[in-house]
N, C-alpha and C. Protein backbone atom coordinates (compact mmCIF):
# COMPACT_ATOMS: atom_id res chain seq x y z
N UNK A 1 -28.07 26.86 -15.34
CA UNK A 1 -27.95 26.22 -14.04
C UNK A 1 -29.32 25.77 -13.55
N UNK A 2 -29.52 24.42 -12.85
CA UNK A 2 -30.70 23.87 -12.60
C UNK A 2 -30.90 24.55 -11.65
N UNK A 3 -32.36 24.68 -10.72
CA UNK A 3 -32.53 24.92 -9.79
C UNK A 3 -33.23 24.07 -8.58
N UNK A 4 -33.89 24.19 -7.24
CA UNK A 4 -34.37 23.04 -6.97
C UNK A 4 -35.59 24.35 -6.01
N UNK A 5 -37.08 23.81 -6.75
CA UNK A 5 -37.74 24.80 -6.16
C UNK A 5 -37.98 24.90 -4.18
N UNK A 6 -38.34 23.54 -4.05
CA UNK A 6 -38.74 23.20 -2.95
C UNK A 6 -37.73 23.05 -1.97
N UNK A 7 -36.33 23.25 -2.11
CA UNK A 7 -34.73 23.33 -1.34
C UNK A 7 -34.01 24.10 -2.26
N UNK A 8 -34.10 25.56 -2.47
CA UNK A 8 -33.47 26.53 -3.39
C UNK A 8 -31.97 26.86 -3.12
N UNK A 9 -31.35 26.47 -2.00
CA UNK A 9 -30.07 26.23 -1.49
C UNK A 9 -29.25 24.96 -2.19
N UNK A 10 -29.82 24.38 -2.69
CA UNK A 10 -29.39 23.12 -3.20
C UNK A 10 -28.15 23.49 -4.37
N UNK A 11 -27.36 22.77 -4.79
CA UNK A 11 -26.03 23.02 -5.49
C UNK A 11 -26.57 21.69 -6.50
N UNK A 12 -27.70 22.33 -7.35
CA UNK A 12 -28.07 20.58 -8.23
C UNK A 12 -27.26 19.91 -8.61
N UNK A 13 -26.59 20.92 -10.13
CA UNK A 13 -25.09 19.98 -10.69
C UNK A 13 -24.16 19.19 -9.96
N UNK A 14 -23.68 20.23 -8.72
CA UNK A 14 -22.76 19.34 -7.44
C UNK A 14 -23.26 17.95 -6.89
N UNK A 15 -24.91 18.44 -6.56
CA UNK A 15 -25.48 17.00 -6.16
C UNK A 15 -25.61 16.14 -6.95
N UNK A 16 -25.40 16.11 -7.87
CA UNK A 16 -26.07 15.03 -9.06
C UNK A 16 -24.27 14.55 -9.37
N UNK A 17 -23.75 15.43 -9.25
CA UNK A 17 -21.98 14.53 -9.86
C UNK A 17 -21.68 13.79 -8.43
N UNK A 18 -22.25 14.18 -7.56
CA UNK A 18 -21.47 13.90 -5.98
C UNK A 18 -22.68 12.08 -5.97
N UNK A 19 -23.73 12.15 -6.56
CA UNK A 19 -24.59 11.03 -6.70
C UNK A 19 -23.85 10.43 -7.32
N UNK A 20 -23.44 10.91 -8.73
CA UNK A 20 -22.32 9.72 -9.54
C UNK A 20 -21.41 8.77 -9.19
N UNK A 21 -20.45 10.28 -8.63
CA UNK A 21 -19.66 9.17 -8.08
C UNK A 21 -19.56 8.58 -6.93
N UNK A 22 -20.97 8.71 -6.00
CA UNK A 22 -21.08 7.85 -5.22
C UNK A 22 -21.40 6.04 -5.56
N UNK A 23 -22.37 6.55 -6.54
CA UNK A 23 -22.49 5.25 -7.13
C UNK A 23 -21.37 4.10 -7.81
N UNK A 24 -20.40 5.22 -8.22
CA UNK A 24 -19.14 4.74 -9.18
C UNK A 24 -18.12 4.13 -8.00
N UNK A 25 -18.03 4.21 -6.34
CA UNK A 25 -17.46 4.19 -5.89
C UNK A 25 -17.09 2.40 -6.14
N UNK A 26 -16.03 1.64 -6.62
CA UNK A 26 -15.90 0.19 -6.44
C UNK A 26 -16.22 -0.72 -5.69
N UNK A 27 -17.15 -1.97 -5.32
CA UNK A 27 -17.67 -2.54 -4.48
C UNK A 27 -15.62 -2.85 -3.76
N UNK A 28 -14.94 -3.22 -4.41
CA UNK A 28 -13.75 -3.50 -4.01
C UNK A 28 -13.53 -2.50 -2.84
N UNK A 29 -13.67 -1.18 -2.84
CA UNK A 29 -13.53 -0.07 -2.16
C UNK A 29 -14.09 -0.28 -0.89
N UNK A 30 -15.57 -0.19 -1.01
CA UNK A 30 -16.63 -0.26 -0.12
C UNK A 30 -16.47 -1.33 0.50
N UNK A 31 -16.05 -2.50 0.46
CA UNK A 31 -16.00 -3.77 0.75
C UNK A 31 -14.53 -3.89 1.37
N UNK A 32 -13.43 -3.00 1.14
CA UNK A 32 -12.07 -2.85 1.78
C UNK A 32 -11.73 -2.41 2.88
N UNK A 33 -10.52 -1.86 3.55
CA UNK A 33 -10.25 -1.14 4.38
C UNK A 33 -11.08 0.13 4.87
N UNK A 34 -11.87 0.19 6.02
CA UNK A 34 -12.55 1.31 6.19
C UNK A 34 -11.66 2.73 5.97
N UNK A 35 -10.72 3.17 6.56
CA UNK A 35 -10.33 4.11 6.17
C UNK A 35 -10.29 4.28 4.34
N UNK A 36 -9.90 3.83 3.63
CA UNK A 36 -10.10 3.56 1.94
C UNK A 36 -11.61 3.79 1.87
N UNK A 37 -12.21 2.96 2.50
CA UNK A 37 -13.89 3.33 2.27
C UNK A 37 -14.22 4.72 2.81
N UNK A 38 -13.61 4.88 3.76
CA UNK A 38 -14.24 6.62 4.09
C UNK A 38 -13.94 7.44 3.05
N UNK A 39 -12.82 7.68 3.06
CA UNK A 39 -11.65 8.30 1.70
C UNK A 39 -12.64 8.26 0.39
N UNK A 40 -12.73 7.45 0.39
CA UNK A 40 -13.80 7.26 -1.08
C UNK A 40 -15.46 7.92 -0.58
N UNK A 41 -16.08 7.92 0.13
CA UNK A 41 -17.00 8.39 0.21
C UNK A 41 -16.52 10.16 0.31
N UNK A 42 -15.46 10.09 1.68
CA UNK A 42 -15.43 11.75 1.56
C UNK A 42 -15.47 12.18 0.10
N UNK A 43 -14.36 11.79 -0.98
CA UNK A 43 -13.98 12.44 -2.18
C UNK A 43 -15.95 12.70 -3.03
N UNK A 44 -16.25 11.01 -2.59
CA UNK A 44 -17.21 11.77 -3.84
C UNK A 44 -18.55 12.95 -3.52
N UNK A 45 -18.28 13.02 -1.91
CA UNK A 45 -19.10 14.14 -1.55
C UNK A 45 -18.57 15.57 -1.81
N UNK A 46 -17.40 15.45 -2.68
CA UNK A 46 -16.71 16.34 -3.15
C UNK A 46 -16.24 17.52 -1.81
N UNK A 47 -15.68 16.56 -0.54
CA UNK A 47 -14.87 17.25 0.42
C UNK A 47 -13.40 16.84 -0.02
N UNK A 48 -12.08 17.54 0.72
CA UNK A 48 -10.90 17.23 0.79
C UNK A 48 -10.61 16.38 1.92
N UNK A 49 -9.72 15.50 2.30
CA UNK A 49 -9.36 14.61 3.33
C UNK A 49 -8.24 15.73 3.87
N UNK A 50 -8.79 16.67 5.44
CA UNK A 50 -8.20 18.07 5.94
C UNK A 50 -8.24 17.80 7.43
N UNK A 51 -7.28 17.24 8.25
CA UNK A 51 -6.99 16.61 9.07
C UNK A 51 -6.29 17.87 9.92
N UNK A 52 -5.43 18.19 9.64
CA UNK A 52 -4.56 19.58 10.40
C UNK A 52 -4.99 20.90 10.38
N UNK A 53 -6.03 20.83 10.00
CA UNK A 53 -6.94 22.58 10.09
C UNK A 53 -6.99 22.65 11.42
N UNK A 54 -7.71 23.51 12.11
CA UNK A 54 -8.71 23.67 13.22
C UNK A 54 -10.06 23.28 12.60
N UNK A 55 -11.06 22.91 13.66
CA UNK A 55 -12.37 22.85 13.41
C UNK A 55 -12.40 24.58 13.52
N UNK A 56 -13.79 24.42 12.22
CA UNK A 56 -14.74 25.23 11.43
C UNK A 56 -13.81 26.01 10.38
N UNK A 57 -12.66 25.66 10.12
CA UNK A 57 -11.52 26.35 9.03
C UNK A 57 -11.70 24.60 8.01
N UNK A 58 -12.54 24.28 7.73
CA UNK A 58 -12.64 23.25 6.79
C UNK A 58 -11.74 21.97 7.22
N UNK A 59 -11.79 21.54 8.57
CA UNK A 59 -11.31 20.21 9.06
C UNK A 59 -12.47 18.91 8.55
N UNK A 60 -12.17 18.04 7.98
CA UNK A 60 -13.05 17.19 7.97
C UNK A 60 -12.73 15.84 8.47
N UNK A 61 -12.23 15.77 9.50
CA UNK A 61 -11.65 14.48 10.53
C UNK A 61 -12.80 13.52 11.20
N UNK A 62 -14.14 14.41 11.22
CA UNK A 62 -14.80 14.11 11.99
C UNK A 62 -15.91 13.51 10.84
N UNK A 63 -15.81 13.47 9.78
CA UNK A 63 -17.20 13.51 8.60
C UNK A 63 -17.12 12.08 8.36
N UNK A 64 -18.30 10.94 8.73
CA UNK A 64 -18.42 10.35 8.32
C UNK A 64 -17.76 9.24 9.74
N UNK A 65 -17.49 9.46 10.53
CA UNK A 65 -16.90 9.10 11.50
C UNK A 65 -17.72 8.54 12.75
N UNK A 66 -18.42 9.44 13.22
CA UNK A 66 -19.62 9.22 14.33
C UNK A 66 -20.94 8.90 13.92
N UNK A 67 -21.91 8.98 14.59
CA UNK A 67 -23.22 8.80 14.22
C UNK A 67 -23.93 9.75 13.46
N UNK A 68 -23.65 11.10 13.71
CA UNK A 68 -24.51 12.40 13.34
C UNK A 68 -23.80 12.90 11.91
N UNK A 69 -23.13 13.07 11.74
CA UNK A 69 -22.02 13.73 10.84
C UNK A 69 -21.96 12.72 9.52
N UNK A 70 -23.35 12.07 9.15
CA UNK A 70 -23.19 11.21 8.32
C UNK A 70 -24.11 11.77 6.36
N UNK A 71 -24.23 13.29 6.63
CA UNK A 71 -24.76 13.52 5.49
C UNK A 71 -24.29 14.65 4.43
N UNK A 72 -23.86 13.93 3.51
CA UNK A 72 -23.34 15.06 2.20
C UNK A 72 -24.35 15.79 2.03
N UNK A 73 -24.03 17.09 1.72
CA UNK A 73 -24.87 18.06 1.38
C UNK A 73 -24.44 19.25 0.54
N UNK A 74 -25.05 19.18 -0.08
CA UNK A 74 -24.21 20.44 -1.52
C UNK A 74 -24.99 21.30 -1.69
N UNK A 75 -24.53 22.93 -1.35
CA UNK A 75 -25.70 23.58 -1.42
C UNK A 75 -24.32 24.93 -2.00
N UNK A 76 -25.00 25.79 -2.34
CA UNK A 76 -25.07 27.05 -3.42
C UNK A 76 -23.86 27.58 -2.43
N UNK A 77 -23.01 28.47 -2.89
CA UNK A 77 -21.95 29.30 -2.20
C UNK A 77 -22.80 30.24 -1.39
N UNK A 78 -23.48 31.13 -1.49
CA UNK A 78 -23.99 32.12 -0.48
C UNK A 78 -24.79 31.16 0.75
N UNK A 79 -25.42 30.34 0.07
CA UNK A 79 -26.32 29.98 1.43
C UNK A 79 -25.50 28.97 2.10
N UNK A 80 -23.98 28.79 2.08
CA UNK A 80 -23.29 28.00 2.94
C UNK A 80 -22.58 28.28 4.07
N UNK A 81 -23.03 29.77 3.86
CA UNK A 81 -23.28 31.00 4.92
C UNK A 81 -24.15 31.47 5.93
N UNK A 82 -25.24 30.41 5.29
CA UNK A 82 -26.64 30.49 6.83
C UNK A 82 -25.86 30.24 7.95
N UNK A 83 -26.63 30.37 8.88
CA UNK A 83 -26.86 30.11 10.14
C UNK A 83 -27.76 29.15 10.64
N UNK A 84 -27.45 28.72 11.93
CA UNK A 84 -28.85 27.24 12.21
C UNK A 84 -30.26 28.50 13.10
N UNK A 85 -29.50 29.46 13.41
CA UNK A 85 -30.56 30.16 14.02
C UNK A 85 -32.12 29.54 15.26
N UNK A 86 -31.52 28.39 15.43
CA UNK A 86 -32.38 27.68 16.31
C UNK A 86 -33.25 27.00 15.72
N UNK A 87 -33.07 26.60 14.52
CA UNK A 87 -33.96 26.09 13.72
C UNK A 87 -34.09 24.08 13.50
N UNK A 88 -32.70 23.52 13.97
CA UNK A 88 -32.43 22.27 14.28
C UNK A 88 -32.40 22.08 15.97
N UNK A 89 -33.16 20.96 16.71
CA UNK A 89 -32.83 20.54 17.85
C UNK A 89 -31.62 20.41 17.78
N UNK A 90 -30.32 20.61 18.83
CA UNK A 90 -29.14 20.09 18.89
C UNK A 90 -28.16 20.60 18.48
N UNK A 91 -28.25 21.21 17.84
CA UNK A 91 -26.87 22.23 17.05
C UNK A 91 -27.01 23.48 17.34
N UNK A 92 -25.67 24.41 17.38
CA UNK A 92 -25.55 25.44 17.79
C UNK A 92 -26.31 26.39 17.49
N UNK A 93 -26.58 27.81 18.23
CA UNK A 93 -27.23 28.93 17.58
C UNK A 93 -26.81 29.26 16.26
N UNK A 94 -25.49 29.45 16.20
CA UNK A 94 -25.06 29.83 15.13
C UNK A 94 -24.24 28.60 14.09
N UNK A 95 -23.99 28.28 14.39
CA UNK A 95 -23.21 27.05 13.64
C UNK A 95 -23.18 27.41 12.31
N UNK A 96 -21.79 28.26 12.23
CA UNK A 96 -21.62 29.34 11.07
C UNK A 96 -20.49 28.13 10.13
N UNK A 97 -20.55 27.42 9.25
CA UNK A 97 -19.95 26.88 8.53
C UNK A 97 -19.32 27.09 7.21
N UNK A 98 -19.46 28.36 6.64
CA UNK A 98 -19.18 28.60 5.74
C UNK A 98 -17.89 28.61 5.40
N UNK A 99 -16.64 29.71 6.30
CA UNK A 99 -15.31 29.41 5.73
C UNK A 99 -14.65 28.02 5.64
N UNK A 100 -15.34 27.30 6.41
CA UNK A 100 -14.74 25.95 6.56
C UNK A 100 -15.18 25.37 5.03
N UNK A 101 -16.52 25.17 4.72
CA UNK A 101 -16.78 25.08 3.25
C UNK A 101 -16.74 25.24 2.73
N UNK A 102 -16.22 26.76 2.33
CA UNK A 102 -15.10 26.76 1.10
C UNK A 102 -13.92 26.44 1.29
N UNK A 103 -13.24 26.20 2.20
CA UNK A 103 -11.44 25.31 2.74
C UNK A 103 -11.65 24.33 2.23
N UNK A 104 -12.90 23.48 2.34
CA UNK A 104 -12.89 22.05 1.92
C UNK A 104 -13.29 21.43 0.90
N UNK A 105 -14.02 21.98 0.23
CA UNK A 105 -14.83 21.61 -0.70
C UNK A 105 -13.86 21.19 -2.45
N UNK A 106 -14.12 20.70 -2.92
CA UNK A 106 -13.04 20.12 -4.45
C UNK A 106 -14.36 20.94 -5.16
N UNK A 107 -13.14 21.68 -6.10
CA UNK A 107 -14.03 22.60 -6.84
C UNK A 107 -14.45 21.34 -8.39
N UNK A 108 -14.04 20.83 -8.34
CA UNK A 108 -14.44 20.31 -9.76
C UNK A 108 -15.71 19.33 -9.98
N UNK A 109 -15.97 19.54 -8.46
CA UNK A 109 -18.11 19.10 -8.92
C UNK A 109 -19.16 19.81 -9.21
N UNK A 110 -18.46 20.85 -9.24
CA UNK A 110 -19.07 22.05 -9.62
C UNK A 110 -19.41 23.48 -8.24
N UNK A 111 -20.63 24.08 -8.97
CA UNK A 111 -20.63 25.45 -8.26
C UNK A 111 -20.93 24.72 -7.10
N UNK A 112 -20.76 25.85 -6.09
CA UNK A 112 -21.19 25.48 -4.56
C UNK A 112 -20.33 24.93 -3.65
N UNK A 113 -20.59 24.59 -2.77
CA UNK A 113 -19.55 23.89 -1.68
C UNK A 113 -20.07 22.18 -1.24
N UNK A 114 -19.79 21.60 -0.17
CA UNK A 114 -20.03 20.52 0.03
C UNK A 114 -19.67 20.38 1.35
N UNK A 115 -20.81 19.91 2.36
CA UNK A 115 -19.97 19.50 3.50
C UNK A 115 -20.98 18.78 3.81
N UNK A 116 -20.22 17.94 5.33
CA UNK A 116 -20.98 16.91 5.91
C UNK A 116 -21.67 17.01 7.25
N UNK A 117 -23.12 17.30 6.93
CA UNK A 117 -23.80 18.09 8.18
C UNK A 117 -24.31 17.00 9.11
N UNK A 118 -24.98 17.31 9.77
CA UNK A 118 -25.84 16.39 11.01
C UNK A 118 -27.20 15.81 10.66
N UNK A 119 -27.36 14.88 10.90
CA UNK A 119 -28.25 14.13 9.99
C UNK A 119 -29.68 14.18 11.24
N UNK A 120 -29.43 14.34 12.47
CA UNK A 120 -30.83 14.25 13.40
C UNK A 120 -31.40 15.35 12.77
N UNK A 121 -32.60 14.70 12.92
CA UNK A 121 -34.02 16.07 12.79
C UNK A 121 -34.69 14.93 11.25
N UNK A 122 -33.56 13.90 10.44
CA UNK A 122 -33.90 13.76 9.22
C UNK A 122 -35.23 12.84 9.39
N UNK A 123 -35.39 12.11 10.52
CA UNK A 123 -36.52 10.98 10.24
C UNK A 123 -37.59 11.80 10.34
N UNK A 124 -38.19 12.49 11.21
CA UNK A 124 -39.43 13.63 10.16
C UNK A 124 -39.42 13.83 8.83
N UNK A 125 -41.06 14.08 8.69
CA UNK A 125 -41.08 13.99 6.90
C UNK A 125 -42.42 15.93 7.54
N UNK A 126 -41.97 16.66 6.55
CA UNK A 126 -40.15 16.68 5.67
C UNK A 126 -38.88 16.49 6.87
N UNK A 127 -37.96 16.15 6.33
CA UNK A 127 -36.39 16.30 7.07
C UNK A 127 -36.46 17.39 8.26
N UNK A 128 -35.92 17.58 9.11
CA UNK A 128 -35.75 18.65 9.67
C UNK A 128 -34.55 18.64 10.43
N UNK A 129 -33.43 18.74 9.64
CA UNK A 129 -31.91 18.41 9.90
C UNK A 129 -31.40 19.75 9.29
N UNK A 130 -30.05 19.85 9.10
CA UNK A 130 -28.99 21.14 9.25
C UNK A 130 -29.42 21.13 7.51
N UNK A 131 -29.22 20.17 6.75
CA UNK A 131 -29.45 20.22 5.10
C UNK A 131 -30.36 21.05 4.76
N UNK A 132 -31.82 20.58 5.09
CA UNK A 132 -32.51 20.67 4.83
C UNK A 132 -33.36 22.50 5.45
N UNK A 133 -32.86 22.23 6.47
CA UNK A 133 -33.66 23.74 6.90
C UNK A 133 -31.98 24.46 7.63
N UNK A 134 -30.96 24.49 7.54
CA UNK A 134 -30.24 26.01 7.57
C UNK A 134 -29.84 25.85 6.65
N UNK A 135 -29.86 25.05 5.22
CA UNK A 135 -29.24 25.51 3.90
C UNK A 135 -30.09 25.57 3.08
N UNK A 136 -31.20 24.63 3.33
CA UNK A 136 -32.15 24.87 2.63
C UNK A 136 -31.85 23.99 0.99
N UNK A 137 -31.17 22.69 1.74
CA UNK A 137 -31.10 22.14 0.54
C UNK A 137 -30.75 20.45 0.93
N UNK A 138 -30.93 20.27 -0.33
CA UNK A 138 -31.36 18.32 -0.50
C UNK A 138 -29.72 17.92 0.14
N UNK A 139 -29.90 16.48 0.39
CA UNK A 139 -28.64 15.87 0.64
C UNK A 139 -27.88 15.21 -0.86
N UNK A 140 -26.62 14.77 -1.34
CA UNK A 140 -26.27 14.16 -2.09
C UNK A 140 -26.77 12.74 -1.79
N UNK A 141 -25.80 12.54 -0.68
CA UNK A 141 -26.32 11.18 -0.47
C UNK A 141 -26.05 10.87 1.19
N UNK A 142 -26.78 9.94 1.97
CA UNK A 142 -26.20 10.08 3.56
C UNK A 142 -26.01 8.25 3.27
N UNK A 143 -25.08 8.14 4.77
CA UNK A 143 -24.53 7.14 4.86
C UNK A 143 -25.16 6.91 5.91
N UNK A 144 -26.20 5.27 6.19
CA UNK A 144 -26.16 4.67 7.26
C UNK A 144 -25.97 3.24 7.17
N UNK A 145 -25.45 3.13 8.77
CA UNK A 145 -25.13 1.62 8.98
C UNK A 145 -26.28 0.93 9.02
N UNK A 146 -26.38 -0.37 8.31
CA UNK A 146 -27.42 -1.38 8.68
C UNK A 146 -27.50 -1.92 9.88
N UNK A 147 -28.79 -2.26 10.34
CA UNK A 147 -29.17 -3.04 11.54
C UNK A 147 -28.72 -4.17 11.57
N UNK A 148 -27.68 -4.91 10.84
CA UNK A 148 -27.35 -6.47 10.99
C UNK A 148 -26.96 -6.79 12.34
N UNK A 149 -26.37 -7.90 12.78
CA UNK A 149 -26.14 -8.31 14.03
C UNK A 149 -25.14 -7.46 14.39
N UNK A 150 -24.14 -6.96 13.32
CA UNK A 150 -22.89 -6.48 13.96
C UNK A 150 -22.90 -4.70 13.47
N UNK A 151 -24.42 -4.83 12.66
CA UNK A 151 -24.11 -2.86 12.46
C UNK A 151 -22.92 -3.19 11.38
N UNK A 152 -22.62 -3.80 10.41
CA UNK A 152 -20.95 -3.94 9.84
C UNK A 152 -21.28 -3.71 8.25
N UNK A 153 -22.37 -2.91 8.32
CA UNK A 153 -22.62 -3.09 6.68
C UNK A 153 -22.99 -1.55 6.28
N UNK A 154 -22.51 -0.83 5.38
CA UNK A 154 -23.17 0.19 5.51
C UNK A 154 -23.84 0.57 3.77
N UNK A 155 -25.02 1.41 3.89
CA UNK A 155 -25.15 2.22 2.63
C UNK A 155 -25.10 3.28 2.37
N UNK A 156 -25.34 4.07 1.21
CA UNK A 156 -25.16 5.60 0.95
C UNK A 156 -27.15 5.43 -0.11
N UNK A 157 -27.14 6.50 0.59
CA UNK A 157 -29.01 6.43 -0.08
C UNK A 157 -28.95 8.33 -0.78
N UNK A 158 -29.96 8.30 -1.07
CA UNK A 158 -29.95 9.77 -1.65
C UNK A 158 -31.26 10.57 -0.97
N UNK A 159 -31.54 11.44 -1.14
CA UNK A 159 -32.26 12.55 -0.71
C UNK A 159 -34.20 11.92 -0.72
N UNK A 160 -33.86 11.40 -1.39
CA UNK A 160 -35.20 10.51 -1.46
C UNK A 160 -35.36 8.81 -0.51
N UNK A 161 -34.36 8.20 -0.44
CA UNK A 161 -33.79 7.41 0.65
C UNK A 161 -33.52 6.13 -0.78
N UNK A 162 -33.70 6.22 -2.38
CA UNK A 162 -32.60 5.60 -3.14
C UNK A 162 -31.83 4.85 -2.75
N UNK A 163 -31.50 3.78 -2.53
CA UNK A 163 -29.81 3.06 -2.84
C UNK A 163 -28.88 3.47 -4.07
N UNK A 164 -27.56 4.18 -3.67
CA UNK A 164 -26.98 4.03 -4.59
C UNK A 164 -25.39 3.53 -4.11
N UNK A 165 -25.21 2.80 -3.54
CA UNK A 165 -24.76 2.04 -2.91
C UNK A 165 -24.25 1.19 -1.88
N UNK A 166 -23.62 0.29 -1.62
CA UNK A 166 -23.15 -0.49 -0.38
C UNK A 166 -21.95 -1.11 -0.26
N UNK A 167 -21.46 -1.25 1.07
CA UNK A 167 -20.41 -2.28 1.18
C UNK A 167 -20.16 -2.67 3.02
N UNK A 168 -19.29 -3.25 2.68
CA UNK A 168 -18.97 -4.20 4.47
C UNK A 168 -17.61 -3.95 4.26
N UNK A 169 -17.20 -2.53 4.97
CA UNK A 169 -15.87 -2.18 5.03
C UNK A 169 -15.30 -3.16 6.52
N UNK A 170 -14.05 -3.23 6.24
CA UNK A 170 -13.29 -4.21 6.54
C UNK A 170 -12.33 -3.14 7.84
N UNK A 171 -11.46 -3.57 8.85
CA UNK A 171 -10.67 -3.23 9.90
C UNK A 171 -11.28 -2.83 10.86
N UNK A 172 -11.20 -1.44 11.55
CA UNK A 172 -11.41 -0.71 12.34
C UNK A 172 -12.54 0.65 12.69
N UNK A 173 -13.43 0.40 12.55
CA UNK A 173 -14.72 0.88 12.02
C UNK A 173 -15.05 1.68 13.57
N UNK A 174 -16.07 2.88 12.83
CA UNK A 174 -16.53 3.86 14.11
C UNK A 174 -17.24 3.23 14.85
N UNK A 175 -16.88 3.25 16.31
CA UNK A 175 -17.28 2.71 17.09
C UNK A 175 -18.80 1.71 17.35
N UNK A 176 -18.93 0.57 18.00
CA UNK A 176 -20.31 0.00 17.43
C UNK A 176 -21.51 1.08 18.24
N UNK A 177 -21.56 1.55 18.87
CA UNK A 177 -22.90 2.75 19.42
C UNK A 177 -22.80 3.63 18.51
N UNK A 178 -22.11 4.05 17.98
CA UNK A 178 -22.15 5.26 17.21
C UNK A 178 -22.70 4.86 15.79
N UNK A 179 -22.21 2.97 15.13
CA UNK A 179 -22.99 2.58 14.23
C UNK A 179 -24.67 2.22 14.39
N UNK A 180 -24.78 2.43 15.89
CA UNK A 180 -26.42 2.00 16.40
C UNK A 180 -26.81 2.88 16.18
N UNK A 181 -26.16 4.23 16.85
CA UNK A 181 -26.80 5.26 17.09
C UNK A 181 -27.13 5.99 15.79
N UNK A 182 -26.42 5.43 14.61
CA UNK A 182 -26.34 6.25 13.28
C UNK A 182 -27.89 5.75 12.60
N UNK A 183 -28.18 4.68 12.47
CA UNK A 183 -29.18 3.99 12.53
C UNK A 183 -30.68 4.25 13.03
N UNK A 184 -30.28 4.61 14.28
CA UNK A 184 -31.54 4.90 15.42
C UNK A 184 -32.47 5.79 15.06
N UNK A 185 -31.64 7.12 14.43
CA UNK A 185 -31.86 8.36 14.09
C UNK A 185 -32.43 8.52 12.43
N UNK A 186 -32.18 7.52 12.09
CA UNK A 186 -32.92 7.58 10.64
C UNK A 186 -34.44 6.44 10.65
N UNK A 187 -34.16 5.58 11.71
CA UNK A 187 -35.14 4.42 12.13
C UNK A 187 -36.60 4.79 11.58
N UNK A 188 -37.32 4.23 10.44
CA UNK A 188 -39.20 4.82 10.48
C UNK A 188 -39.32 5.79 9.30
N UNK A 189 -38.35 6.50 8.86
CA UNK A 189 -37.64 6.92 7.90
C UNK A 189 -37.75 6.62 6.54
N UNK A 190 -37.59 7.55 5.20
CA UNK A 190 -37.43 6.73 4.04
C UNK A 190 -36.01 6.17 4.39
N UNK A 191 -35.42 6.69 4.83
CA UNK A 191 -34.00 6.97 4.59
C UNK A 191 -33.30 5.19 5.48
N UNK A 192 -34.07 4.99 6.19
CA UNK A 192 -33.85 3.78 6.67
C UNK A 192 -33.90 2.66 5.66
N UNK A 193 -34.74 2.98 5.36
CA UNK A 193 -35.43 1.55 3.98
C UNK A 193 -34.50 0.83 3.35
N UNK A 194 -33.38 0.93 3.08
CA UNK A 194 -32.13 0.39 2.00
C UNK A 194 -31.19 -0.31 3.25
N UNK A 195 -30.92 0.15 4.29
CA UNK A 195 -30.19 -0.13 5.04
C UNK A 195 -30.93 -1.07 5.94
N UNK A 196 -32.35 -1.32 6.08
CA UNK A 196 -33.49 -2.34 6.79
C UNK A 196 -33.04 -3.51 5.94
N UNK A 197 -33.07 -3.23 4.55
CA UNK A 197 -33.14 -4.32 3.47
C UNK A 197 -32.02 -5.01 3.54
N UNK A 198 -31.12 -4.30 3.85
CA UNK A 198 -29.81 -5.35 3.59
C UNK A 198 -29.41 -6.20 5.37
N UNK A 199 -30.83 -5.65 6.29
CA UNK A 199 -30.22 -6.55 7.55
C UNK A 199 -31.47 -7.89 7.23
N UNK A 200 -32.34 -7.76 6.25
CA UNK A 200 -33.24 -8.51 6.43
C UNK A 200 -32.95 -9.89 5.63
């Protein structure tokens, strides 16, 4: 099993298949019906589409939806058990996520769990978001909207701020502040860089 020295929480194998098939996702997809495009991003962050849980019993209704809630993160079974301990601006003392991450998570990307944490704190270098310091591990890949005129374009970047892919999902899309606001928060950023490029 790989390890990752500098984010030892990290779920490598998980992250690296959850990279795959982010990349593998069909421009047809990405470029379709937003709900189809979410669906496809949830799966390859290797969550379940879990709508009738309660929140923190592994609901993922909300992942990928708003502005904050835009980053896969795969980290080791025990440490999906941290706590935020005051360690992120903005999120709870405890923001205990673990049973919910194992409810949700598709076991066949391997060890570890997968969920979709809060992405503020990430435009500091290093990161200083829920991934990175209460799990103590890299992102798969985060999703932000581009700055175009309409915010209507989005990418998935990786832990390094990578492109590994894009599309201009089609219908009924999360609200346009929440596509600003998704944006705002990565703004100056590596993580911005792919999503600058495609408004420029």
């Amino acid at each position: 099993m790989s390890t990752d020295e500098q984010y030892p929480g990290t779920a490598v194998e998980r992250m690296l298949e959850s990279r795959k098939r982010a990349q593998a996702i069909p421009k047809e997809v990405l470029n379709g019906p937003w709900d189809e495009a979410r669906m496809a991003i949830l799966g390859a962050c290797g969550l379940r589409d879990l709508r009738d849980v309660p929140p923190g019993q592994g609901n993922t209704s909300h992942c990928f939806t708003d502005s904050n809630h835009c980053d896969c993160t795969t980290m080791l079974g025990e440490v999906s058990h941290s706590q935020n301990e005051g360690q992120v601006r903005g999120i709870a003392m405890g923001n205990q996520l673990g049973p919910g991450i194992k409810a949700a998570s598709l076991e066949e990307l391997g060890q570890g769990g997968s969920w979709c944490t809060c992405l503020n704190g990430c435009a500091s270098d290093p990161p200083r978001d829920v991934a990175h310091l209460q799990f103590k591990s890299r992102i798969a890949c985060k999703m932000v909207w581009s700055p175009n005129e309409d915010y209507n374009t989005l990418v998935l970047v990786d832990d390094e701020g990578n492109l590994l892919n894009q599309g201009r999902p089609t219908g009924k899309l999360p609200p346009l502040r929440e596509r600003q606001l998704n944006y705002e928060m990565v703004k100056g950023s590596k993580y911005a860089r792919a999503a600058s490029d495609q408004a420029a």
